[in-house]
PDB file of N, CA and C in Angstrom:
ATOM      1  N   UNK A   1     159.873   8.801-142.609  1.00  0.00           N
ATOM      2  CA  UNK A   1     158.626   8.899-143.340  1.00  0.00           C
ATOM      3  C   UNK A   1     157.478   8.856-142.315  1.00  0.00           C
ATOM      4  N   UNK A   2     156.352   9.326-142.444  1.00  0.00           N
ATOM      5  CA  UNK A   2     155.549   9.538-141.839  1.00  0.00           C
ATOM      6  C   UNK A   2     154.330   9.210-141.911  1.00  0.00           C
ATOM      7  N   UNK A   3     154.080   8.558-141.072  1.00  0.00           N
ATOM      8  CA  UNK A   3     153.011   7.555-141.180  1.00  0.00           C
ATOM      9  C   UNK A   3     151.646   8.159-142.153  1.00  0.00           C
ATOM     10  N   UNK A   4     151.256   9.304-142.186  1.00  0.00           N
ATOM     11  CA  UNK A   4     150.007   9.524-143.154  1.00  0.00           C
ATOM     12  C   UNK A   4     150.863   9.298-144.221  1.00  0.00           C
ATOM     13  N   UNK A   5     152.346   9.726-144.965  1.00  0.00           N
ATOM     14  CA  UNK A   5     152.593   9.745-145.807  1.00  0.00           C
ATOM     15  C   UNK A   5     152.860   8.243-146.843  1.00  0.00           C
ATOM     16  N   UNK A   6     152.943   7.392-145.614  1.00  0.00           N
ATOM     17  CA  UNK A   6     153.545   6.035-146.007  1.00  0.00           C
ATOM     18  C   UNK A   6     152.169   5.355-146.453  1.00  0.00           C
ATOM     19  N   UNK A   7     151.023   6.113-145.258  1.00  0.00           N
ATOM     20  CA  UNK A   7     149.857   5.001-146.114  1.00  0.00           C
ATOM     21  C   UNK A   7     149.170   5.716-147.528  1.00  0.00           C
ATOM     22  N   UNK A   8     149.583   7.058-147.489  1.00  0.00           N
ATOM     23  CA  UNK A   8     149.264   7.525-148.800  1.00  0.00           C
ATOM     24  C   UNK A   8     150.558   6.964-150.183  1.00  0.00           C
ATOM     25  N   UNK A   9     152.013   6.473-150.109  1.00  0.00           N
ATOM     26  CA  UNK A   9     152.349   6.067-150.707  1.00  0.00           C
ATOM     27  C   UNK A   9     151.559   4.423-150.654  1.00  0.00           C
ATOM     28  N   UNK A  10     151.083   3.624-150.105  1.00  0.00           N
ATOM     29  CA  UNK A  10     151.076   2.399-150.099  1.00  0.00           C
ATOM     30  C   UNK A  10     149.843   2.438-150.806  1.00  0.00           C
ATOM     31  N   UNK A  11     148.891   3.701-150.904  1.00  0.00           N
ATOM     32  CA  UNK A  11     147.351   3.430-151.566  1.00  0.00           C
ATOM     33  C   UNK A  11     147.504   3.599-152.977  1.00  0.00           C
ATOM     34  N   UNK A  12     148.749   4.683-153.074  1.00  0.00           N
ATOM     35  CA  UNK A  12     149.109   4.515-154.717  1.00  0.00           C
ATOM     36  C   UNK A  12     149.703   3.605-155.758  1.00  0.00           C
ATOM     37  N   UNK A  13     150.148   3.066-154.389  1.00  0.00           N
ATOM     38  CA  UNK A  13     151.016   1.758-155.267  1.00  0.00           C
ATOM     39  C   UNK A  13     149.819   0.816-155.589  1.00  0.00           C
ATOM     40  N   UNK A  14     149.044   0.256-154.617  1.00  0.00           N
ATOM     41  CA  UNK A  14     147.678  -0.536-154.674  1.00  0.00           C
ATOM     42  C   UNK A  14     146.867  -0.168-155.824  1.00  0.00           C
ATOM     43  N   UNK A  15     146.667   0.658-155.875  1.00  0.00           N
ATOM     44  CA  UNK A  15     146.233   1.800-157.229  1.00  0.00           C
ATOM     45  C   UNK A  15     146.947   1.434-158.785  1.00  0.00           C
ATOM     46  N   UNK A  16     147.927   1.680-158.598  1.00  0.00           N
ATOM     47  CA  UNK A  16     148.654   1.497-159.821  1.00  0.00           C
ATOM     48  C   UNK A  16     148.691  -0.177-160.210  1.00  0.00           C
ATOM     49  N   UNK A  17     148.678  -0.937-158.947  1.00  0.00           N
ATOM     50  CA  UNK A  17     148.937  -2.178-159.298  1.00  0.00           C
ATOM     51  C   UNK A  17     148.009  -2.784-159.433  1.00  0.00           C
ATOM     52  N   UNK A  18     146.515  -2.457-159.477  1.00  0.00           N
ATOM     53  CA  UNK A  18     145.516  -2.612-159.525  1.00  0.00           C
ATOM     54  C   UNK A  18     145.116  -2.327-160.943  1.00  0.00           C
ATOM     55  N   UNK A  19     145.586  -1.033-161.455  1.00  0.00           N
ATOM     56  CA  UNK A  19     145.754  -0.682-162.969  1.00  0.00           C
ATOM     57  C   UNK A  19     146.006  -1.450-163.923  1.00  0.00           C
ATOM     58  N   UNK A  20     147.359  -2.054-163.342  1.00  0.00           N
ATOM     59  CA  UNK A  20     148.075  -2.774-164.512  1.00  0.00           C
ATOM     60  C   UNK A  20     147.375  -4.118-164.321  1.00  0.00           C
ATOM     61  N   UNK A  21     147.051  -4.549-163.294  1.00  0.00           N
ATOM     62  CA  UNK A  21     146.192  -5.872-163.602  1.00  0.00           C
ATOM     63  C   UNK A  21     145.150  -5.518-164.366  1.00  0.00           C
ATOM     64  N   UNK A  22     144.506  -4.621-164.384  1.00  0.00           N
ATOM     65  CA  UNK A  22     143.054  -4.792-164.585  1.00  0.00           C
ATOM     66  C   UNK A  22     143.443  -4.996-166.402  1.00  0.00           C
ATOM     67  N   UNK A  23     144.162  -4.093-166.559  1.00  0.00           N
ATOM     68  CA  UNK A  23     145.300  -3.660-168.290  1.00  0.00           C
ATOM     69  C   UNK A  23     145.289  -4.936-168.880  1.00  0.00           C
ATOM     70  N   UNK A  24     146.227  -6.033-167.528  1.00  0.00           N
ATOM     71  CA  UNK A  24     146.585  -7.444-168.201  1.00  0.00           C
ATOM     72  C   UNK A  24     145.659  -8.277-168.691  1.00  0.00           C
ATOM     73  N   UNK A  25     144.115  -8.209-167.697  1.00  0.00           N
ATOM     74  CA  UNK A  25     143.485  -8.844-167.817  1.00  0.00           C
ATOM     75  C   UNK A  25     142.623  -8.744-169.106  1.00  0.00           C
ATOM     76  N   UNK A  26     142.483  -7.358-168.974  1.00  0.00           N
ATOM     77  CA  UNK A  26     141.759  -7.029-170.665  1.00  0.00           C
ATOM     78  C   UNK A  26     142.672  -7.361-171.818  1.00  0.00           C
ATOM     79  N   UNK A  27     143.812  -7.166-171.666  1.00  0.00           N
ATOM     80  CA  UNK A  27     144.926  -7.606-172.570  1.00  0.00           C
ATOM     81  C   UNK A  27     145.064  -9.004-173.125  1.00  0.00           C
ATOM     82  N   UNK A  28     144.490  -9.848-172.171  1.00  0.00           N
ATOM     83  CA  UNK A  28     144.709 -11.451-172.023  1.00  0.00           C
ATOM     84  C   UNK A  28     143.076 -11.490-172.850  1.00  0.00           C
ATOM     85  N   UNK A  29     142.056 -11.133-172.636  1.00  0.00           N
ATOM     86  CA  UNK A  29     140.316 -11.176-173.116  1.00  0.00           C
ATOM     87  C   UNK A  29     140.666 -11.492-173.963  1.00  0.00           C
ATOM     88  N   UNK A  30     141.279 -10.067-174.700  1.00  0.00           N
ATOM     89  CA  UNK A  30     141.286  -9.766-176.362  1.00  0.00           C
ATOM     90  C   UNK A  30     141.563 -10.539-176.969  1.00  0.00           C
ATOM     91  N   UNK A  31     143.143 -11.209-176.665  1.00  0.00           N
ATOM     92  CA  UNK A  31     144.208 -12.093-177.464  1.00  0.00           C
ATOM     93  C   UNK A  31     143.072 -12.928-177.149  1.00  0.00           C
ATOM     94  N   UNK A  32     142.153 -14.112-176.001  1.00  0.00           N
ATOM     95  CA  UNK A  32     141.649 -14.943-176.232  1.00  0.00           C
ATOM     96  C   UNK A  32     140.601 -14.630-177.429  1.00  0.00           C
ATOM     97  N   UNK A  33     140.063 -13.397-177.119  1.00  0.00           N
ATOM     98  CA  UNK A  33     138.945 -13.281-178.450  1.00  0.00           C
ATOM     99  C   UNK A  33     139.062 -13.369-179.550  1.00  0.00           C
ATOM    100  N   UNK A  34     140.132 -12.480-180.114  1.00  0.00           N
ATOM    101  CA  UNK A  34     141.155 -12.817-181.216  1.00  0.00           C
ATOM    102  C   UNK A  34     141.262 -14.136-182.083  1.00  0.00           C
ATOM    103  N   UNK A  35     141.922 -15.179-180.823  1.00  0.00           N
ATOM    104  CA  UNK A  35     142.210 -16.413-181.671  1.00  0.00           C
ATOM    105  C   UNK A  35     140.730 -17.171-181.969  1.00  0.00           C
ATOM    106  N   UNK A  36     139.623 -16.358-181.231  1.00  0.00           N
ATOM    107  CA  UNK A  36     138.420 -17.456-181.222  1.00  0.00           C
ATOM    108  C   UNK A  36     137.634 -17.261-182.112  1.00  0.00           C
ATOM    109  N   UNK A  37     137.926 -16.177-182.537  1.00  0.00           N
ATOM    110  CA  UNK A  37     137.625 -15.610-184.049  1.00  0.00           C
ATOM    111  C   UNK A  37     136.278 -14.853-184.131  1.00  0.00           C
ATOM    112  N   UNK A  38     135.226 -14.724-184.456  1.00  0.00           N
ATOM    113  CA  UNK A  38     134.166 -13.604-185.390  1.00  0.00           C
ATOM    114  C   UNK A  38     133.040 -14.292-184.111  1.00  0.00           C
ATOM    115  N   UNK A  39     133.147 -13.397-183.075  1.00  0.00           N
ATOM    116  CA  UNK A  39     131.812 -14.002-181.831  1.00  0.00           C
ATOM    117  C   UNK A  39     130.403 -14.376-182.851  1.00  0.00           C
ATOM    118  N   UNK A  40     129.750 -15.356-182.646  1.00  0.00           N
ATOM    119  CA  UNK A  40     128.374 -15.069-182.868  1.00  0.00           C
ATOM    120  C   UNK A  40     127.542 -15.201-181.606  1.00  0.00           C
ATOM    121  N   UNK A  41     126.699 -14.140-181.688  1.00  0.00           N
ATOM    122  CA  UNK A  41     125.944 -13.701-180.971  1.00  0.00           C
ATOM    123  C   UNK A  41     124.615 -14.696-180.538  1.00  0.00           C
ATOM    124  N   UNK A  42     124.121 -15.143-179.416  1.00  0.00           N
ATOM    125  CA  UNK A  42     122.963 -15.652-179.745  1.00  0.00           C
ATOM    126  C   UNK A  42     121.787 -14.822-179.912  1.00  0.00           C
ATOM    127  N   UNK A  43     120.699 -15.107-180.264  1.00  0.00           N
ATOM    128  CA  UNK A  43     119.711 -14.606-180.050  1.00  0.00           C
ATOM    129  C   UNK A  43     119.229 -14.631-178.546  1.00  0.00           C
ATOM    130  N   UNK A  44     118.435 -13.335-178.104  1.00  0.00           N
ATOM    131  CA  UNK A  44     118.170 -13.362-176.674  1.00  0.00           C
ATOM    132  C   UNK A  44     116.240 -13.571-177.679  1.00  0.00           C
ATOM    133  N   UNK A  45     116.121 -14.918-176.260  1.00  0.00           N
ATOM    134  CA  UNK A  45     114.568 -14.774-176.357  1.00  0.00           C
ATOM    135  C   UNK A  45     113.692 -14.281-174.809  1.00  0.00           C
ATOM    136  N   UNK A  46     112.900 -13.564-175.787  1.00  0.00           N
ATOM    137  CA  UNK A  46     111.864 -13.183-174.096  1.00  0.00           C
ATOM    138  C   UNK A  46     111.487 -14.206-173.497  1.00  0.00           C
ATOM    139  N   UNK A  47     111.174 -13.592-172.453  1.00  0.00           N
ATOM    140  CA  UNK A  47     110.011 -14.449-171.551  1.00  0.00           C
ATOM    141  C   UNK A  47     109.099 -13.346-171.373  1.00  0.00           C
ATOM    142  N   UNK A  48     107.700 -14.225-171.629  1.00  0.00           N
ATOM    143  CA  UNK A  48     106.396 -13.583-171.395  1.00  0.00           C
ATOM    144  C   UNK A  48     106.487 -12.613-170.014  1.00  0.00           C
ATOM    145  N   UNK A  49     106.042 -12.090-169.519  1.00  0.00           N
ATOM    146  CA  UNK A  49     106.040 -12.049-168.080  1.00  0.00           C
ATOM    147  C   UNK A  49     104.452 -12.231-167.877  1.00  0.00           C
ATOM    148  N   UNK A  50     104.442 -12.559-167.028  1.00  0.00           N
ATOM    149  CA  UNK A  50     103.088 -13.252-166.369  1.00  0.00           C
ATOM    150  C   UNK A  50     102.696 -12.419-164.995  1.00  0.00           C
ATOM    151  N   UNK A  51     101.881 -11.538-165.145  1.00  0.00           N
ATOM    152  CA  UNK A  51     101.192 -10.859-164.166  1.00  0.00           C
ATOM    153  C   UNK A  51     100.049 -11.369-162.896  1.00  0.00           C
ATOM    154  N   UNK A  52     100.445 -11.000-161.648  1.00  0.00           N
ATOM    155  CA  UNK A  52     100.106 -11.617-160.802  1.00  0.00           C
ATOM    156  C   UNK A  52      98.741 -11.132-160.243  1.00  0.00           C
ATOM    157  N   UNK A  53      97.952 -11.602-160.140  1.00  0.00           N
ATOM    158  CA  UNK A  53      96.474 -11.029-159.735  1.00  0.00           C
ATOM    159  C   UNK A  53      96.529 -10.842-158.201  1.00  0.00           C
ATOM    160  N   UNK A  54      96.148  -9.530-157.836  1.00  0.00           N
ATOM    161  CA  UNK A  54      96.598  -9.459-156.353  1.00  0.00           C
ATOM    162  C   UNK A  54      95.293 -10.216-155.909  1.00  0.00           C
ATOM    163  N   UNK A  55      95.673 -10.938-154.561  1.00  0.00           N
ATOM    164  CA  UNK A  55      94.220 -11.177-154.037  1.00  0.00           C
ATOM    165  C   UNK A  55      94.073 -10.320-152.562  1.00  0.00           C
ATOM    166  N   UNK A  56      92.315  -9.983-153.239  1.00  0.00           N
ATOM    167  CA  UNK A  56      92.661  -9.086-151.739  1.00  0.00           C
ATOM    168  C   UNK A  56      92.213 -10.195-150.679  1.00  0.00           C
ATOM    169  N   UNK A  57      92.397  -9.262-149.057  1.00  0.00           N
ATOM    170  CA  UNK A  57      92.716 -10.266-147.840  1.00  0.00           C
ATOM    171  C   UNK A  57      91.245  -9.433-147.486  1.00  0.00           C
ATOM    172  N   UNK A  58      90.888 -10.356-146.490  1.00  0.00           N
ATOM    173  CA  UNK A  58      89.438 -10.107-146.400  1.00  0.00           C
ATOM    174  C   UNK A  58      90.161  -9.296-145.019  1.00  0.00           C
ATOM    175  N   UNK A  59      89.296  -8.747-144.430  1.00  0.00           N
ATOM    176  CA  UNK A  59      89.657  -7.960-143.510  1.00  0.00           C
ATOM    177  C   UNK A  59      88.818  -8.249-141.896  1.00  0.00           C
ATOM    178  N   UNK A  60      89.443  -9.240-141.036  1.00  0.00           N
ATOM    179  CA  UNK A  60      88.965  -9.746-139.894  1.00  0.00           C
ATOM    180  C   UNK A  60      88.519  -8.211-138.870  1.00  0.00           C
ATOM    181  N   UNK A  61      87.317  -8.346-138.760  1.00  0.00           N
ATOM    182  CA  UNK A  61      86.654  -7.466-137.404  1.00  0.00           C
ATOM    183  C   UNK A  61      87.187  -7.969-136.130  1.00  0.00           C
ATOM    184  N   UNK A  62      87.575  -6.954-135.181  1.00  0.00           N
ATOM    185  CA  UNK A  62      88.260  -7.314-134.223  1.00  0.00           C
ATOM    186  C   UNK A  62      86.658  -7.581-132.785  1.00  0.00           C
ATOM    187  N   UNK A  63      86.834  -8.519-132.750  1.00  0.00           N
ATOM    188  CA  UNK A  63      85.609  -8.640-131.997  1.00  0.00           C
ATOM    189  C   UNK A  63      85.953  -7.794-130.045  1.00  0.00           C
ATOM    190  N   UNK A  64      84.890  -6.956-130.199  1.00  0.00           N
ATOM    191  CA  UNK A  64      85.142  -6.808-128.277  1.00  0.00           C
ATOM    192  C   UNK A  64      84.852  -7.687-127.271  1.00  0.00           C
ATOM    193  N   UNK A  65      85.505  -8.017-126.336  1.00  0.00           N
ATOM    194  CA  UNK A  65      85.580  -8.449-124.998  1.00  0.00           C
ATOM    195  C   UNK A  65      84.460  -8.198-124.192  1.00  0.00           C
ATOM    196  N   UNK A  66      83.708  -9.121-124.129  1.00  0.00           N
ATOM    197  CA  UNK A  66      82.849  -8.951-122.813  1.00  0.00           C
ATOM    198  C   UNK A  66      83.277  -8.835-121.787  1.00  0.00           C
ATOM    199  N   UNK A  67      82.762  -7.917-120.726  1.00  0.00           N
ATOM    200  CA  UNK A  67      83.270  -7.416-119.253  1.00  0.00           C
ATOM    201  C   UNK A  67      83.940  -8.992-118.889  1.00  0.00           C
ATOM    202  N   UNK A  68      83.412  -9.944-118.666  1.00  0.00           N
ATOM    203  CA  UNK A  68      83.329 -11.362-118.163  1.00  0.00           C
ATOM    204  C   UNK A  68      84.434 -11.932-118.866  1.00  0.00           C
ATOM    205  N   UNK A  69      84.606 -11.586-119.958  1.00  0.00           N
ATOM    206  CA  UNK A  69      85.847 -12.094-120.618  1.00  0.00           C
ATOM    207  C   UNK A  69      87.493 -11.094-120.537  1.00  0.00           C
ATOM    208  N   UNK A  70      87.037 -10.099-120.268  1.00  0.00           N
ATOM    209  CA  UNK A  70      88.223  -9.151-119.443  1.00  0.00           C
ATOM    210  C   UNK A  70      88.426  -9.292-118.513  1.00  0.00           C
ATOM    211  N   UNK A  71      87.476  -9.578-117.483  1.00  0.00           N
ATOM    212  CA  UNK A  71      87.207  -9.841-116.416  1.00  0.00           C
ATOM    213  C   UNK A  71      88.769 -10.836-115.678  1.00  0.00           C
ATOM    214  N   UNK A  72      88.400 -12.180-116.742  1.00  0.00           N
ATOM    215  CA  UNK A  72      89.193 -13.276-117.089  1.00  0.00           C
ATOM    216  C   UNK A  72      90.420 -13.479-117.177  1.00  0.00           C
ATOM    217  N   UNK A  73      90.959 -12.251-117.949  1.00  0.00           N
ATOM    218  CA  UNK A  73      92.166 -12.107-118.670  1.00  0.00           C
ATOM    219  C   UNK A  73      92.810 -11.443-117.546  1.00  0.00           C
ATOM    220  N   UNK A  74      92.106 -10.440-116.773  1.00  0.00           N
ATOM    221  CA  UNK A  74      93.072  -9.607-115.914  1.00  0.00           C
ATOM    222  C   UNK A  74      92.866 -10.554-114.606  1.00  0.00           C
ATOM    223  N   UNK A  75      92.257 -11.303-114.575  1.00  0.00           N
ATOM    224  CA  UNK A  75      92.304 -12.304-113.105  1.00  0.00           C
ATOM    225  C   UNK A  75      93.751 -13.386-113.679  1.00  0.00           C
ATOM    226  N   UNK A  76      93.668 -13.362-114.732  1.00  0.00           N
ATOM    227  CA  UNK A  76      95.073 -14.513-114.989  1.00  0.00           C
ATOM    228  C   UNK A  76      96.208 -13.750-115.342  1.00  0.00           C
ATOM    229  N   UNK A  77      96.142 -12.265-115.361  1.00  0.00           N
ATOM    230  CA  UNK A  77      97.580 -11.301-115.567  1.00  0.00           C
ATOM    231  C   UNK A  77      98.067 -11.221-113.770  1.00  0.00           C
ATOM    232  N   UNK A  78      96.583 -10.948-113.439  1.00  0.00           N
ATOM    233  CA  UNK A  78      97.192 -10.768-111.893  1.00  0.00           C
ATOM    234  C   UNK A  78      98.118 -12.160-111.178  1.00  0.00           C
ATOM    235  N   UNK A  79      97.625 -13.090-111.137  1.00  0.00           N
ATOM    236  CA  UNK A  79      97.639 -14.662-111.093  1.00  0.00           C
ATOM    237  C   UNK A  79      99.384 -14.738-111.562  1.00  0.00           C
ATOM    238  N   UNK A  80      99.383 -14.236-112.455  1.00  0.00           N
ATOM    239  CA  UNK A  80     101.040 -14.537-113.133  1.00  0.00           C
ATOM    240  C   UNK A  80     101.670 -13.690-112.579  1.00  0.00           C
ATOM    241  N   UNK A  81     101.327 -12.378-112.328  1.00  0.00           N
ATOM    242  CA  UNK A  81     102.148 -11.540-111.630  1.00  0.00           C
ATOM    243  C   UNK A  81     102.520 -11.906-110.208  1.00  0.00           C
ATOM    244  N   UNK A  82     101.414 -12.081-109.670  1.00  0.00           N
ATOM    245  CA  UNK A  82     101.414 -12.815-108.195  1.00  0.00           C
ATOM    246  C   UNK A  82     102.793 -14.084-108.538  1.00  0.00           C
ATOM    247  N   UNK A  83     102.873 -14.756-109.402  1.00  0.00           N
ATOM    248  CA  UNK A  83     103.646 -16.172-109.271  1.00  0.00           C
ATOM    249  C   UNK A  83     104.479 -15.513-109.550  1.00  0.00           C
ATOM    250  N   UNK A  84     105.221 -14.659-110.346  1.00  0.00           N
ATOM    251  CA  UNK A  84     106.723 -13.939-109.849  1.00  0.00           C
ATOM    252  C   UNK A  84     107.391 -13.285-109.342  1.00  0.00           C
ATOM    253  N   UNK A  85     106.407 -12.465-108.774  1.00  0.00           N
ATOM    254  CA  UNK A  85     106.728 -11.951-107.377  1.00  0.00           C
ATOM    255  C   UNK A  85     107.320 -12.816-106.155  1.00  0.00           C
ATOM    256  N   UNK A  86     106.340 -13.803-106.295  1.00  0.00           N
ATOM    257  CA  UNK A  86     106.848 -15.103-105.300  1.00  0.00           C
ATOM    258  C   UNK A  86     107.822 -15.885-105.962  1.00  0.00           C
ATOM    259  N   UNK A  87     108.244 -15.912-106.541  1.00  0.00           N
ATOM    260  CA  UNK A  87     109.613 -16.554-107.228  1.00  0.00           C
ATOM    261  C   UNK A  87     110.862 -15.550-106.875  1.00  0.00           C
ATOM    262  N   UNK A  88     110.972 -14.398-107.123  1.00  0.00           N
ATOM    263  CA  UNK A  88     112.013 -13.512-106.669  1.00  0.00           C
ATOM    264  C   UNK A  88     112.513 -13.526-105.409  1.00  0.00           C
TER     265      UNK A  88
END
């Protein structure tokens, strides 16, 4: 037997045996429903739903950099770069 053929017999069997459970299991529901006699149903009650008020987000201005304050930032990028260079 040949191996595609064996896993195509083994998916049918899985298949079939998968069938008959699923069969038993509905088989087994019923008989419980059966003896339990005339379902009553509950009533389904709503729930309101309650709508959410979006809030809007205020919207922050991105403030610019004074030369002096760039200035700053790239004297302490250099500064860090410098310290790992010298670490390597």
């Amino acid at each position: 037997m040949s191996h595609s053929s064996m896993l195509k017999a083994r998916r049918k069997h899985q298949k079939t045996r998968k069938l008959l459970d699923v069969a038993a299991k509905q088989a087994k529901r019923l008989a419980k429903q059966a003896l339990a006699g005339p379902a009553v149903k509950k009533e389904k009650v709503k729930k309101e739903k309650v709508k959410k008020e979006k809030v809007k987000a205020e919207k922050v201005k991105k403030v610019k950099l004074t030369k002096e304050e760039l200035g700053r930032q790239d004297a302490k990028k250099s500064s860090a770069d410098a310290g790992k260079k010298g670490a390597s």
